[in-house]
N, C-alpha and C. Protein backbone atom coordinates (compact mmCIF):
# COMPACT_ATOMS: atom_id res chain seq x y z
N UNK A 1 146.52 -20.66 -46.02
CA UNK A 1 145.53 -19.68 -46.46
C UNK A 1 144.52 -20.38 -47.38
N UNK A 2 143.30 -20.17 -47.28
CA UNK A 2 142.50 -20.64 -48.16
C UNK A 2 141.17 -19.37 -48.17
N UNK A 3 140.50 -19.36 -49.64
CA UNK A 3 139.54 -18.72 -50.36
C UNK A 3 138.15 -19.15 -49.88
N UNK A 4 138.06 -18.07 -49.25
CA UNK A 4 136.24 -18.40 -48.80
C UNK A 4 135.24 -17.49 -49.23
N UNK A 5 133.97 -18.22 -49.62
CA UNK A 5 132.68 -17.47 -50.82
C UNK A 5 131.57 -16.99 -49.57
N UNK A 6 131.45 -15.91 -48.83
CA UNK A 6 130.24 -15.83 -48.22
C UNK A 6 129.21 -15.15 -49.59
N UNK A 7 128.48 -15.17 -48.77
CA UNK A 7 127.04 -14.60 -49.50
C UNK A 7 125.77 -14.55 -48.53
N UNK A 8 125.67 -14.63 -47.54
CA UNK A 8 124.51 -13.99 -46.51
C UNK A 8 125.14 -13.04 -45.36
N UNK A 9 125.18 -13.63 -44.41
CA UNK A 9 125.59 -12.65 -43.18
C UNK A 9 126.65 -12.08 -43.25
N UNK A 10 127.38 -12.27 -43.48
CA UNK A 10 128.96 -12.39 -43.48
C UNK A 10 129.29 -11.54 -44.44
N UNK A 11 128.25 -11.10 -45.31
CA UNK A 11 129.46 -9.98 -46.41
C UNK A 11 129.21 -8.39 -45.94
N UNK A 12 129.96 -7.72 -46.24
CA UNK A 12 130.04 -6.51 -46.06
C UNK A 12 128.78 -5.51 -45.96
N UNK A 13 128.24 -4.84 -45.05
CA UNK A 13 126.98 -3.86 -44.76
C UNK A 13 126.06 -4.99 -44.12
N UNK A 14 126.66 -6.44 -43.71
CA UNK A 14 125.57 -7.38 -43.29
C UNK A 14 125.43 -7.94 -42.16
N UNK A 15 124.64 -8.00 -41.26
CA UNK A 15 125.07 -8.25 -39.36
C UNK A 15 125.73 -8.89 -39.23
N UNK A 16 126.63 -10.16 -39.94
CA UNK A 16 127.42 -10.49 -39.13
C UNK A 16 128.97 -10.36 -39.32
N UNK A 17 128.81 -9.02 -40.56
CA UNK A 17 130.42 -9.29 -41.14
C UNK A 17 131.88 -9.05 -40.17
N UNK A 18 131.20 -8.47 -39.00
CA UNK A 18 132.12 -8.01 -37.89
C UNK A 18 132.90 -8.95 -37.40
N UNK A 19 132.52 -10.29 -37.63
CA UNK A 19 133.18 -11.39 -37.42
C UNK A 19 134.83 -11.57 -38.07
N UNK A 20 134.56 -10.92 -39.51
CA UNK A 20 135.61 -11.58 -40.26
C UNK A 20 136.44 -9.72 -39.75
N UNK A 21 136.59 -9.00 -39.38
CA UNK A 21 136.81 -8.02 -39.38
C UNK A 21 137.63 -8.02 -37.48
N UNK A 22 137.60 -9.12 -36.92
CA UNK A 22 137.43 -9.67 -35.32
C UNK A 22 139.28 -9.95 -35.26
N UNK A 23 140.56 -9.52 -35.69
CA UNK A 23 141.45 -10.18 -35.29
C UNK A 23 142.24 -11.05 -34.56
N UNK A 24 140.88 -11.38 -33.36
CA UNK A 24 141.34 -12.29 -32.50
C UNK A 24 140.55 -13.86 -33.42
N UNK A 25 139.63 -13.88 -34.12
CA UNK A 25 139.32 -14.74 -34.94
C UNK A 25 140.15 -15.41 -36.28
N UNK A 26 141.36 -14.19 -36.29
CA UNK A 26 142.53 -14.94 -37.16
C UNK A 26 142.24 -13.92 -38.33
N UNK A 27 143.16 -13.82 -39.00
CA UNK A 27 143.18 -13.27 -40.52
C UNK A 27 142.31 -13.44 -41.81
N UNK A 28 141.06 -12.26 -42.39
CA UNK A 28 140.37 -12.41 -43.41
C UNK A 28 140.65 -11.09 -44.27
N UNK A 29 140.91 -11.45 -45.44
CA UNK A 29 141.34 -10.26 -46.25
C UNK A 29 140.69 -10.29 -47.59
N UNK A 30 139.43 -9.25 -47.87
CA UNK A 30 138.51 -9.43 -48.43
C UNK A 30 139.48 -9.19 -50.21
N UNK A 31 138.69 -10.24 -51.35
CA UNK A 31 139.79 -10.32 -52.73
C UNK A 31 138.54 -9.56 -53.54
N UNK A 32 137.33 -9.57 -53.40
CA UNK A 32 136.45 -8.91 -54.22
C UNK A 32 135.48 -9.64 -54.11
N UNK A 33 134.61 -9.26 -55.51
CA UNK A 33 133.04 -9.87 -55.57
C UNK A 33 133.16 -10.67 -56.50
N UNK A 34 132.26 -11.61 -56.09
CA UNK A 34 131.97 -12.74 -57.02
C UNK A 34 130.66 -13.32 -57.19
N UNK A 35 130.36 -14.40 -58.51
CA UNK A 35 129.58 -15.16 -58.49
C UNK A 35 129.96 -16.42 -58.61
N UNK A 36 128.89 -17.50 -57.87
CA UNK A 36 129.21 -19.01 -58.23
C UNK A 36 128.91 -19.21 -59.94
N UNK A 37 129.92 -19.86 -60.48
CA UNK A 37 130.06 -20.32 -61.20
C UNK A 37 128.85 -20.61 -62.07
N UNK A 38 128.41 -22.41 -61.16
CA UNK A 38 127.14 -22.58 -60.99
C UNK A 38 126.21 -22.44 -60.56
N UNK A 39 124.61 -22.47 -60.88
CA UNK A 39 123.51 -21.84 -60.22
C UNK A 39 123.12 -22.90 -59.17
N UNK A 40 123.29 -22.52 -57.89
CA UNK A 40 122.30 -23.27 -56.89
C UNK A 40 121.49 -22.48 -55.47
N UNK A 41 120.38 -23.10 -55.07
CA UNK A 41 119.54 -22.51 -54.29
C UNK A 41 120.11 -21.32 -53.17
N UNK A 42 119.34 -20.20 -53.41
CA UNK A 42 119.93 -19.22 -51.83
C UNK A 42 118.48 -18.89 -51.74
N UNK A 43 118.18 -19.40 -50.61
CA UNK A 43 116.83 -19.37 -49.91
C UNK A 43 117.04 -18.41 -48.62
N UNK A 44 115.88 -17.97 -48.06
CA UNK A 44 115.86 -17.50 -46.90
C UNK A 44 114.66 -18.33 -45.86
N UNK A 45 115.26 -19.12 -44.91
CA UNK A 45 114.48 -20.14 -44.36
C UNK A 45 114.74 -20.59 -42.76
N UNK A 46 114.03 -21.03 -42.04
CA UNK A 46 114.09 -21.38 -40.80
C UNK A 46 113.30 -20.11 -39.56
N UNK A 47 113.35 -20.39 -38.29
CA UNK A 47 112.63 -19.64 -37.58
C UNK A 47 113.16 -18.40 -37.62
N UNK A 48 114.64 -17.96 -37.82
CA UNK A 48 115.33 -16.96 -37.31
C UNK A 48 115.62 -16.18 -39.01
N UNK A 49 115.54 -17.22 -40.38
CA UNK A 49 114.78 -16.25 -41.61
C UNK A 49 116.84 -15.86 -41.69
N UNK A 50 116.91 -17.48 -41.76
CA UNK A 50 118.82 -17.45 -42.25
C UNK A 50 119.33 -17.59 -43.69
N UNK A 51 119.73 -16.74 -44.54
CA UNK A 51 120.20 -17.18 -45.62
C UNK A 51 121.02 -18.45 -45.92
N UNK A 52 120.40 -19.40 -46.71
CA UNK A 52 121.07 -20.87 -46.46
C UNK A 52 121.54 -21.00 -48.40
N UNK A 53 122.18 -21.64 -48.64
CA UNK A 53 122.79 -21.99 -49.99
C UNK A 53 122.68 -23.80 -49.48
N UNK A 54 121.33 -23.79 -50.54
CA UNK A 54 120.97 -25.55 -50.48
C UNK A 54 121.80 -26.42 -51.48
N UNK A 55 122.20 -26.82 -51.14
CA UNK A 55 123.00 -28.13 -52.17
C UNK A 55 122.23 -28.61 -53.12
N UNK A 56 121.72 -27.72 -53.70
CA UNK A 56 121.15 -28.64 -55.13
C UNK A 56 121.86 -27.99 -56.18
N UNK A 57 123.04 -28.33 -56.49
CA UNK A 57 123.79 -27.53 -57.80
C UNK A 57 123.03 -27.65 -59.27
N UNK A 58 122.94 -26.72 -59.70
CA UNK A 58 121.95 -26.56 -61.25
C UNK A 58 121.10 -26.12 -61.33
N UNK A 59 120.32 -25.83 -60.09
CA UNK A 59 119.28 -24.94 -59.91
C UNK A 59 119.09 -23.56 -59.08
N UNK A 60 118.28 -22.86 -59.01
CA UNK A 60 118.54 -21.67 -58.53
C UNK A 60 118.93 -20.37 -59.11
N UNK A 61 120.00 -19.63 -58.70
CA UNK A 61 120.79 -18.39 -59.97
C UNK A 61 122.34 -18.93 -59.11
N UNK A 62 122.70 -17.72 -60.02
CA UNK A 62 124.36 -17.79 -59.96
C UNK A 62 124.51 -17.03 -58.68
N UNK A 63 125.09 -17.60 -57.59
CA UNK A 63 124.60 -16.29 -56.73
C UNK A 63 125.89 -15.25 -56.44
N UNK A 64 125.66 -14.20 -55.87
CA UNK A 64 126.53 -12.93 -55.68
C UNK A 64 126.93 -13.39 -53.92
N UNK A 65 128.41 -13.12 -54.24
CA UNK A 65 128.91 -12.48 -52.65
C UNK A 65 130.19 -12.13 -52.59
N UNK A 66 131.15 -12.23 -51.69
CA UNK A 66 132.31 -11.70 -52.04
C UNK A 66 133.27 -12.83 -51.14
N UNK A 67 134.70 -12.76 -52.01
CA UNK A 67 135.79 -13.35 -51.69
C UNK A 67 136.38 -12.94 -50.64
N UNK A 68 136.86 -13.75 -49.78
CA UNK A 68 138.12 -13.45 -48.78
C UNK A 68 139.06 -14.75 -48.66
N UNK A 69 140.34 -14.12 -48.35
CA UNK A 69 141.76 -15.11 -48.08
C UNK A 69 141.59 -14.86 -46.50
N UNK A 70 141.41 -16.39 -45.93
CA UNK A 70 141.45 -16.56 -44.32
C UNK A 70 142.32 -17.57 -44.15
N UNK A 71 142.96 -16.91 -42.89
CA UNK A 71 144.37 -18.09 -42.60
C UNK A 71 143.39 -19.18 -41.46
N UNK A 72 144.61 -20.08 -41.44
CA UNK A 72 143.85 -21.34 -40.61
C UNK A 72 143.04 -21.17 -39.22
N UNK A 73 143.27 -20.43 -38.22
CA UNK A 73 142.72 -20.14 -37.53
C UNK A 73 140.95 -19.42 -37.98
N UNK A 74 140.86 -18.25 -38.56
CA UNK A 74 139.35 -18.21 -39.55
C UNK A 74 138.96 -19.13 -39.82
N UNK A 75 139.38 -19.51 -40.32
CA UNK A 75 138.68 -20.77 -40.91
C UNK A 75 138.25 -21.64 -39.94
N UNK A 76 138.56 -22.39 -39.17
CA UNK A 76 138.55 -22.93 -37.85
C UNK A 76 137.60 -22.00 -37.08
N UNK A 77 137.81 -20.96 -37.03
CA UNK A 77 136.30 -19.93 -36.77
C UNK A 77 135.16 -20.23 -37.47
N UNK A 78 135.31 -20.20 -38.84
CA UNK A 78 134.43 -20.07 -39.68
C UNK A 78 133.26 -21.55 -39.28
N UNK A 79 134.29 -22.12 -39.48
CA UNK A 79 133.61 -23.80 -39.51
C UNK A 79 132.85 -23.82 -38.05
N UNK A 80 133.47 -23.41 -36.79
CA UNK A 80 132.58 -23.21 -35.68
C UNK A 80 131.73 -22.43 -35.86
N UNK A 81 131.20 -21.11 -35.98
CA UNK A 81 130.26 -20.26 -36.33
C UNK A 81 129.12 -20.21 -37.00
N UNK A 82 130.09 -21.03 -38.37
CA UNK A 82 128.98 -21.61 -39.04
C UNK A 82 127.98 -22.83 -38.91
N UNK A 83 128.55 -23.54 -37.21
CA UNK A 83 127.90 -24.87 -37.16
C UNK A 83 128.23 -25.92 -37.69
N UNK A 84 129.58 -25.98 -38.37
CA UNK A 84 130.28 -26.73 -39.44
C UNK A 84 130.61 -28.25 -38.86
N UNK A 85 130.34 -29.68 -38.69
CA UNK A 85 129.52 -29.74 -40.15
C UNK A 85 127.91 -30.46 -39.97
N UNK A 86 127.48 -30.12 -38.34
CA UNK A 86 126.20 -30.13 -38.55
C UNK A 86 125.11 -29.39 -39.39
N UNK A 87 125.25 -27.93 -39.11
CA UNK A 87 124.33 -27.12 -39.66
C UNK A 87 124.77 -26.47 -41.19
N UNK A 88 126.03 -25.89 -41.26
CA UNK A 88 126.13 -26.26 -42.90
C UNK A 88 127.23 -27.25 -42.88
N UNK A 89 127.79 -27.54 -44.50
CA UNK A 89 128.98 -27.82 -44.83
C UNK A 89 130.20 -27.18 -45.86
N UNK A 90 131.25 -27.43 -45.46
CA UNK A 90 132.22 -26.58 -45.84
C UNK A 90 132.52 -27.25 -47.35
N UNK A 91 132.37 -26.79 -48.73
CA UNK A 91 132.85 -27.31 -49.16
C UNK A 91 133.49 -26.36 -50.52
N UNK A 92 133.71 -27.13 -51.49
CA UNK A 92 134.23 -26.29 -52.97
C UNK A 92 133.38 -26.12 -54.06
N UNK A 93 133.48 -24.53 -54.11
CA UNK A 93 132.92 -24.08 -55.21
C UNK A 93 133.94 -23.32 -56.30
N UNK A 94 133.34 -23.47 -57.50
CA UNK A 94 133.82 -22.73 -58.61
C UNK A 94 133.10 -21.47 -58.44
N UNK A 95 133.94 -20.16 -58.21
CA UNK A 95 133.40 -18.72 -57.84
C UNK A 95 134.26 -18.04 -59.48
N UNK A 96 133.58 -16.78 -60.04
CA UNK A 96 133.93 -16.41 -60.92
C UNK A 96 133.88 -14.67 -60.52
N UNK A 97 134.53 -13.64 -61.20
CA UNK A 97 134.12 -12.87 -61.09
C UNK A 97 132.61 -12.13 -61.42
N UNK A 98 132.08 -11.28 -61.00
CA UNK A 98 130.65 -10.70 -61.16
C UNK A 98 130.26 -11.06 -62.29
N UNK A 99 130.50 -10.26 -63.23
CA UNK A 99 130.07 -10.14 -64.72
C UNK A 99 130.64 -11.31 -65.74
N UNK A 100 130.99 -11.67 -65.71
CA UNK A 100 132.27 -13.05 -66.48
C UNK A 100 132.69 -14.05 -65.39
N UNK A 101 133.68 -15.16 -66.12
CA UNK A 101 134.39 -16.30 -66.17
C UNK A 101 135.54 -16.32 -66.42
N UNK A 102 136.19 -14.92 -66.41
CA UNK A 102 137.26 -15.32 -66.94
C UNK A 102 138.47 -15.69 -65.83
N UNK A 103 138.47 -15.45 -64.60
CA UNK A 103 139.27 -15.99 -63.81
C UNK A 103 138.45 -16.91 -62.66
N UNK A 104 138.12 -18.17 -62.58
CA UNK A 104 137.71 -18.85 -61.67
C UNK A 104 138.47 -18.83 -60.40
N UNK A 105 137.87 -18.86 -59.22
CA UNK A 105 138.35 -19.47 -58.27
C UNK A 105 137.79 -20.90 -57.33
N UNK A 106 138.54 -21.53 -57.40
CA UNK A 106 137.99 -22.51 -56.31
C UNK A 106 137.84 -22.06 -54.38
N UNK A 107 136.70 -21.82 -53.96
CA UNK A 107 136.51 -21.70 -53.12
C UNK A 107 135.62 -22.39 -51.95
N UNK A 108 136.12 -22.22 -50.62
CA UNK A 108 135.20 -22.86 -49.46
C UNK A 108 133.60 -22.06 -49.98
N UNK A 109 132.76 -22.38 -49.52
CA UNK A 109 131.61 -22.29 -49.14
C UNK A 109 130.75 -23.30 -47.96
N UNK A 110 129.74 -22.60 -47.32
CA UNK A 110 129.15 -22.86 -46.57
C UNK A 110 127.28 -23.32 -47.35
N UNK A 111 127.26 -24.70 -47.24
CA UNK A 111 126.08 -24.68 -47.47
C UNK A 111 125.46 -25.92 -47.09
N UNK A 112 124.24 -25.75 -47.34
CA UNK A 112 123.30 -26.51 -46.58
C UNK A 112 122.87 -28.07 -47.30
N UNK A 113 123.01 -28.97 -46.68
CA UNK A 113 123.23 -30.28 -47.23
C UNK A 113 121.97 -31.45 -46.67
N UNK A 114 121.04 -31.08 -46.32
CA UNK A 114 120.34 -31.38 -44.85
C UNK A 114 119.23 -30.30 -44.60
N UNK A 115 118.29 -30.24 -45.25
CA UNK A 115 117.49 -29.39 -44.61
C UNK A 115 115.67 -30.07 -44.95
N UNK A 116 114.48 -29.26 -44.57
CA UNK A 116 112.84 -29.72 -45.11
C UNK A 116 113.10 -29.59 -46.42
N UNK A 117 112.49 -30.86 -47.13
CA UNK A 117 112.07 -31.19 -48.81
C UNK A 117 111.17 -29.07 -49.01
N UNK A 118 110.91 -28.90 -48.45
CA UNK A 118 110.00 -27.45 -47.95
C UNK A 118 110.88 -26.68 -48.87
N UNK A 119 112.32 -26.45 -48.56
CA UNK A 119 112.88 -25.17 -48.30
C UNK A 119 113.21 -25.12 -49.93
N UNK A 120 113.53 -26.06 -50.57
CA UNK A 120 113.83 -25.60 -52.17
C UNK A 120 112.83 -25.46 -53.06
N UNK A 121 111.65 -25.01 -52.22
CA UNK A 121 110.37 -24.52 -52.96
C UNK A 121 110.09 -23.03 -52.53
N UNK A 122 111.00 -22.46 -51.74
CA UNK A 122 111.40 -21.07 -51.30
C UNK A 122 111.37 -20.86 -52.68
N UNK A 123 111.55 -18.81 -52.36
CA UNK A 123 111.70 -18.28 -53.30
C UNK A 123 112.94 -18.09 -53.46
N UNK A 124 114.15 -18.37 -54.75
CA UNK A 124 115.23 -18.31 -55.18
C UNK A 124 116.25 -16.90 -55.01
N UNK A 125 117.05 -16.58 -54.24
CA UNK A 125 117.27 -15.03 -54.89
C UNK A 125 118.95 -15.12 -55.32
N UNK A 126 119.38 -14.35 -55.61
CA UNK A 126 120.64 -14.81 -56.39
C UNK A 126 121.61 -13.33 -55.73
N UNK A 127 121.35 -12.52 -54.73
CA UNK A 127 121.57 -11.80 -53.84
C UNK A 127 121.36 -11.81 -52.71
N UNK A 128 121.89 -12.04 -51.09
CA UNK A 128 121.03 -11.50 -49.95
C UNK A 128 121.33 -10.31 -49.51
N UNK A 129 120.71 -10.00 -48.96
CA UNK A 129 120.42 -7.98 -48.00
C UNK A 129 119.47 -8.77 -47.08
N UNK A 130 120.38 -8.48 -45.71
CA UNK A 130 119.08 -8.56 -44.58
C UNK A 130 118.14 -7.83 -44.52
N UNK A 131 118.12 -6.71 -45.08
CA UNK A 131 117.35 -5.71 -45.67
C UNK A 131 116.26 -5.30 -46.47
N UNK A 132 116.06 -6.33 -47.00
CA UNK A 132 116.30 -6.66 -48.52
C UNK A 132 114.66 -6.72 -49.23
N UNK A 133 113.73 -6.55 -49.83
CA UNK A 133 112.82 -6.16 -50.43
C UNK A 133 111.76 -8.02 -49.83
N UNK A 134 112.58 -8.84 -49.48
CA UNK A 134 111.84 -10.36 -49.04
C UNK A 134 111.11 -9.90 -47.84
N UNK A 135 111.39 -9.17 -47.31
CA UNK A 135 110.25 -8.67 -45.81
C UNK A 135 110.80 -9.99 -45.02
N UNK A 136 111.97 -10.20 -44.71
CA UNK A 136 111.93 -11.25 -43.71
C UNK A 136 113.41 -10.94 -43.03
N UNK A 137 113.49 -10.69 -42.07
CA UNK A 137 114.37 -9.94 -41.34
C UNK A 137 115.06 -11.10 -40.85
N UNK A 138 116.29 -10.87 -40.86
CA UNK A 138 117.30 -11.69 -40.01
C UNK A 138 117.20 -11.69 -38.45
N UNK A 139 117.23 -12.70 -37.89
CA UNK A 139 117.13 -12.88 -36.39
C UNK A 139 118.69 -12.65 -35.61
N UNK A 140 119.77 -11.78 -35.21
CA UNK A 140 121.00 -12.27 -34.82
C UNK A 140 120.50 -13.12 -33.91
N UNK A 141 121.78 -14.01 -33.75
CA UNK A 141 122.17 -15.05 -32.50
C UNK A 141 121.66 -14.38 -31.13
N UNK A 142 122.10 -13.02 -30.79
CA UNK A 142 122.44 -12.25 -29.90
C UNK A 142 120.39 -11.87 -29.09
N UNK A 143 119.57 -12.11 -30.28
CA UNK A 143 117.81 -12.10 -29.88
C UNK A 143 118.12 -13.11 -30.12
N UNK A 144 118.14 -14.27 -30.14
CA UNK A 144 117.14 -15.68 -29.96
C UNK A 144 117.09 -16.47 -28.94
């Protein structure tokens, strides 16, 4: 079992959370909400307007999303789905609860390691909503 941090598609009310919700994709059992620890980039970028978490740790906000415990098979989903480890990478973050620090978790995350010098001059948001007040709509897989 291991702790994984979404924060774009993948969290709850968001097109793609149906995934983790998929039992033939293996076991995800959502632990709550969180923030990273540390502040780094959540941009919204590329043709299809994908929430990406850029690897520049220290900059950016703390960002919001929520915890889940996925057994090995998810995960093994996850890492395919996500393009893992061309398009993002899987790695460890310090996740805290919302409001405080007082219980850390070390968690997977998905983020972007590899992208245009461009994209960390996006605008920063420290929440995503495909929805969401940025006027830039998510593309599913399913239109492109």
């Amino acid at each position: 079992m291991a702790d994984v941090f979404v924060y774009g598609t993948l969290k709850r009310g968001q097109p793609n959370h149906q995934v983790l919700l998929d039992a033939t994709h293996g076991c995800a059992t959502f632990r709550g909400r969180g923030r990273t620890v540390q502040p780094c980039p959540l941009v919204i970028a590329g043709q299809h307007n994908i929430p990406r978490l850029l690897n520049l740790p220290g900059r950016g906000h703390r960002v919001s999303g929520e915890i889940y415990t996925v057994d090995e098979r998810m995960l093994r989903f996850l890492d395919e789905f996500e393009g893992c480890p061309d398009l993002y990478q899987r790695v460890r973050v310090s996740v805290g609860p919302p409001a405080a620090a007082e219980r850390r978790l070390q968690c997977f995350v998905y983020i972007t390691a590899t992208y245009p010098p461009a994209w960390a001059q996006l605008p920063h948001l420290d929440n995503y909503d495909a929805q969401g007040a940025h006027g830039l709509p998510y593309h599913p897989r399913e239109n492109r």
